[in-house]
C-alpha atoms as a PDB file:
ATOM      1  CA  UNK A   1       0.000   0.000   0.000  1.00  0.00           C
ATOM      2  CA  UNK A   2       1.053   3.420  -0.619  1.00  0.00           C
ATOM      3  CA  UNK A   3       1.453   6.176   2.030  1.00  0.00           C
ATOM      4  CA  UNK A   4      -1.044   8.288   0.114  1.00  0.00           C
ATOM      5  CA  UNK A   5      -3.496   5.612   0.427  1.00  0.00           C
ATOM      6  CA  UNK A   6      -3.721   6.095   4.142  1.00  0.00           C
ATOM      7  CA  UNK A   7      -4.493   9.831   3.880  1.00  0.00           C
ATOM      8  CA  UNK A   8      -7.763  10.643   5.279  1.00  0.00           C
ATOM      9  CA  UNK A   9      -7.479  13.548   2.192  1.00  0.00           C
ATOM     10  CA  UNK A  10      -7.170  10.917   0.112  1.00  0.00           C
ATOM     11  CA  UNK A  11      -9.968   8.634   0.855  1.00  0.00           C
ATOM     12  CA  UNK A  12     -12.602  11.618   0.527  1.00  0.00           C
ATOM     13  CA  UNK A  13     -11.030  12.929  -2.325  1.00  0.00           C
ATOM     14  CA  UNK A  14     -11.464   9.334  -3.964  1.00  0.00           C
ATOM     15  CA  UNK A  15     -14.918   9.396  -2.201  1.00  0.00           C
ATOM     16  CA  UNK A  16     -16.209  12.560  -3.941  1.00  0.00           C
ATOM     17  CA  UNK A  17     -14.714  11.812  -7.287  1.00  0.00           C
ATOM     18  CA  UNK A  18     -16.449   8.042  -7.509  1.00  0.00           C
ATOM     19  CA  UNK A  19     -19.519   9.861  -6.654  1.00  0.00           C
ATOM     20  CA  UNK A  20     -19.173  12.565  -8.942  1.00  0.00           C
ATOM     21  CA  UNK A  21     -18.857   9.971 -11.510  1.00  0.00           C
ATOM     22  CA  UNK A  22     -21.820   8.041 -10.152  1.00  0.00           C
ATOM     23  CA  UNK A  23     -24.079  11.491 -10.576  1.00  0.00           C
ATOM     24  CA  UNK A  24     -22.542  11.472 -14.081  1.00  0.00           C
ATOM     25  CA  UNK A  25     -24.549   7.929 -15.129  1.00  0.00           C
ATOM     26  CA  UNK A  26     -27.568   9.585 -13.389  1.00  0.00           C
ATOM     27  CA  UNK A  27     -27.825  12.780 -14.850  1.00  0.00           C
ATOM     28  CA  UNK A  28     -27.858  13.871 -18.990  1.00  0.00           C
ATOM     29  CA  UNK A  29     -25.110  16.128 -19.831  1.00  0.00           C
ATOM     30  CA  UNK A  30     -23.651  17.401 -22.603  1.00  0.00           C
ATOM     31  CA  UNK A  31     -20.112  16.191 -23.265  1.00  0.00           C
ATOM     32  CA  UNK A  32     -18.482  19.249 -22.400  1.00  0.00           C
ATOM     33  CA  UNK A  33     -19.921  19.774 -18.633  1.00  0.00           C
ATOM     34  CA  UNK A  34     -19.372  15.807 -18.118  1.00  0.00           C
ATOM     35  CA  UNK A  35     -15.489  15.598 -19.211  1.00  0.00           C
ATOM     36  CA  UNK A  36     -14.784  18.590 -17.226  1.00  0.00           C
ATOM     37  CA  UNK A  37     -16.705  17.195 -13.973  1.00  0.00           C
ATOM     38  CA  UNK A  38     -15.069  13.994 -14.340  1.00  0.00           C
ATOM     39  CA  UNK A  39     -11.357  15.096 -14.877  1.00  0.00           C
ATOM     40  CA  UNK A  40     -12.153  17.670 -12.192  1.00  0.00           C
ATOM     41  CA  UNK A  41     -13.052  15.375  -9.720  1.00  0.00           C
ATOM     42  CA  UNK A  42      -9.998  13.194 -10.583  1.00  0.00           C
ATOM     43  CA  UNK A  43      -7.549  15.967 -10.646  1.00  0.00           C
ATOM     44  CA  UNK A  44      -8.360  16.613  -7.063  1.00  0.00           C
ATOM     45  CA  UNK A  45      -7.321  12.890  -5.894  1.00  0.00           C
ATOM     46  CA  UNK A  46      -4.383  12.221  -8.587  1.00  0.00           C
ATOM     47  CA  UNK A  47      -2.662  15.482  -7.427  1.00  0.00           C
ATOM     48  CA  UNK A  48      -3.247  14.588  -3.770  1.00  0.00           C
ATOM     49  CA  UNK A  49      -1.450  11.383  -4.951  1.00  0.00           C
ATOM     50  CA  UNK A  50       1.484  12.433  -6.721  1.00  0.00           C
ATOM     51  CA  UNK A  51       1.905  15.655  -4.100  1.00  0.00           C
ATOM     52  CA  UNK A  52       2.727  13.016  -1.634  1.00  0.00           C
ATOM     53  CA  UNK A  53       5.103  11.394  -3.596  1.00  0.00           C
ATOM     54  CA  UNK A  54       6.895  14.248  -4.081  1.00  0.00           C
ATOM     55  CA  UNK A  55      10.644  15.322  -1.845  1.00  0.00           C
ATOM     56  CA  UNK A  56      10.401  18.737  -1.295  1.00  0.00           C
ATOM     57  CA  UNK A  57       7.475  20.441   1.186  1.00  0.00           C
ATOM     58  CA  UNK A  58       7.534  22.922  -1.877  1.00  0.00           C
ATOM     59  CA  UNK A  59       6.783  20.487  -4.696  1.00  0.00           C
ATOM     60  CA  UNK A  60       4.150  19.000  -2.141  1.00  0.00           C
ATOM     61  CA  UNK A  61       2.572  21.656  -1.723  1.00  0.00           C
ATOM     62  CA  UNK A  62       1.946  22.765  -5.424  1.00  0.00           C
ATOM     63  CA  UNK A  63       0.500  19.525  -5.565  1.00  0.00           C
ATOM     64  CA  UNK A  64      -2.089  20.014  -2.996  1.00  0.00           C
ATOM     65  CA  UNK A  65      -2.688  23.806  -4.188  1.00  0.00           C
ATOM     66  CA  UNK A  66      -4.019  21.995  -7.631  1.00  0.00           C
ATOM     67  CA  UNK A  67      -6.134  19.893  -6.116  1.00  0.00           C
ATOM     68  CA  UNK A  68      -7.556  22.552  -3.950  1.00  0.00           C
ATOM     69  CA  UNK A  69      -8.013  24.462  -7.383  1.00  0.00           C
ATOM     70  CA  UNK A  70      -9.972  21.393  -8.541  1.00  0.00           C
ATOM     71  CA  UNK A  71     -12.192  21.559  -6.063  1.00  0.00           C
ATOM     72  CA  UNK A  72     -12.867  25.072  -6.449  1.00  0.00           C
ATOM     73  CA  UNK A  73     -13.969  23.486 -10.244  1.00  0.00           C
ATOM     74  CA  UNK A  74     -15.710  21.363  -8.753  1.00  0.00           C
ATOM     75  CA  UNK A  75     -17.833  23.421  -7.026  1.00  0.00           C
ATOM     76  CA  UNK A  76     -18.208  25.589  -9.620  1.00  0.00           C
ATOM     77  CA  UNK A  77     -19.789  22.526 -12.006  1.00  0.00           C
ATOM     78  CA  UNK A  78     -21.899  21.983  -9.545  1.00  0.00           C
ATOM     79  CA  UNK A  79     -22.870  25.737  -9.314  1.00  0.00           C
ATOM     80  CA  UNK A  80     -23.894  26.102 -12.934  1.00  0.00           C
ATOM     81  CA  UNK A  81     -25.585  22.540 -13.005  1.00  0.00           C
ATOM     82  CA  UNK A  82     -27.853  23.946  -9.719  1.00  0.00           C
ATOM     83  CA  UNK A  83     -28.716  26.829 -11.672  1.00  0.00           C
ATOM     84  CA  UNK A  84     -29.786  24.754 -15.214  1.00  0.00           C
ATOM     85  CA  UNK A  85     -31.620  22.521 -13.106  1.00  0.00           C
ATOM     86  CA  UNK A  86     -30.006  19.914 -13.782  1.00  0.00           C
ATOM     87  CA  UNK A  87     -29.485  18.810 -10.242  1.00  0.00           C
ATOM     88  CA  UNK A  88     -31.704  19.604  -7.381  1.00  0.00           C
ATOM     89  CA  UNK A  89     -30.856  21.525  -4.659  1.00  0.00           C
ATOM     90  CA  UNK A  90     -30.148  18.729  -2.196  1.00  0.00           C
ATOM     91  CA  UNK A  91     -27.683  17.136  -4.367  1.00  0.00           C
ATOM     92  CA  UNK A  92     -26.232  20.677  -5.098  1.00  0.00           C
ATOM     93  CA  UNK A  93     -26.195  21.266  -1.281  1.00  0.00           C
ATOM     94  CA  UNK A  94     -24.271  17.811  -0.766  1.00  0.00           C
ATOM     95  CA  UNK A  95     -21.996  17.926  -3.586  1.00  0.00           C
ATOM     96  CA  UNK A  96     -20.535  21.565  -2.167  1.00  0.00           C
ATOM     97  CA  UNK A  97     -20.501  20.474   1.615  1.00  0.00           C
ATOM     98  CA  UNK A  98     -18.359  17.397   0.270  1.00  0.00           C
ATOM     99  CA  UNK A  99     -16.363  20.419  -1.733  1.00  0.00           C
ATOM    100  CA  UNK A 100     -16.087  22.336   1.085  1.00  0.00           C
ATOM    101  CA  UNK A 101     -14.734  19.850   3.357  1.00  0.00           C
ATOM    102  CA  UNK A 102     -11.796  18.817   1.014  1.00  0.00           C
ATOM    103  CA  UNK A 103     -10.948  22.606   0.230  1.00  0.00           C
ATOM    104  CA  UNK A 104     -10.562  22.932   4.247  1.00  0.00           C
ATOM    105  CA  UNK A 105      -8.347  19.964   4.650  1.00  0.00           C
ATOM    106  CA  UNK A 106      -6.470  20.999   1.789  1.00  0.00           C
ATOM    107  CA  UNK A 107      -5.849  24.582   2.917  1.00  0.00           C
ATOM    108  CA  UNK A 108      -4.438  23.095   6.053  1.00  0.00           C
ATOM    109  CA  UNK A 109      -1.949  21.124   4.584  1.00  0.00           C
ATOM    110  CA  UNK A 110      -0.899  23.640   2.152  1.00  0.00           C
ATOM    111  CA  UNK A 111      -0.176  26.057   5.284  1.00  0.00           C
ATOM    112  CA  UNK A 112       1.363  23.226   6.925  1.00  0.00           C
ATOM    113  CA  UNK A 113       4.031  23.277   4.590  1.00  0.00           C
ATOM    114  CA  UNK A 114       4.579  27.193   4.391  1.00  0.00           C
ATOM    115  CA  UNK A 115       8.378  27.603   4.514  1.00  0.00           C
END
């Protein structure tokens, strides 16, 4: 097993994506909105990934600031999908607390390894 593999980060991050991609069988998109959710969503657990594998606190932490930036994608899918109606508003509202969440961890391990 790999250290990343432990990461609590990691598990939600792996969480959110495999449900993002669950919401993408359930929902009709147009190809656009669903390559961009789905290599979103993976962004945010592939750079947690390779950020750990990574030397330097610096290299880590770009890793972990484009994740965080994938979120932030994320969330904004999940914005303009809310407002087309193509998801309802509980699925909106647990898609961004799951967003949030992940944006908060990652924020505190991109501080963590400040200079």
């Amino acid at each position: 097993m790999f250290e990343f593999q432990n990461l609590e980060v990691y598990k939600k991050a792996k969480k959110f994506h495999l449900e993002s991609k669950k919401l993408l069988r359930l929902i009709p998109l147009d190809k656009i909105e669903r390559d961009q959710l789905y290599r979103a969503s993976f962004s945010i657990v592939l750079n947690i990934a390779e950020g750990s594998g990574r030397l330097s606190k610096k290299d880590r932490r770009n890793f972990f600031v484009i994740s965080r930036a994938s979120v932030f994608e994320c969330a904004s899918i999940f914005d303009v999908l809310h407002d087309s109606n193509e998801i309802n508003q509980d699925t909106f509202d647990s898609f961004l607390k799951k967003a949030d969440e992940l944006s908060r961890i990652l924020y505190s391990m991109i501080k963590n390894l400040e200079n």
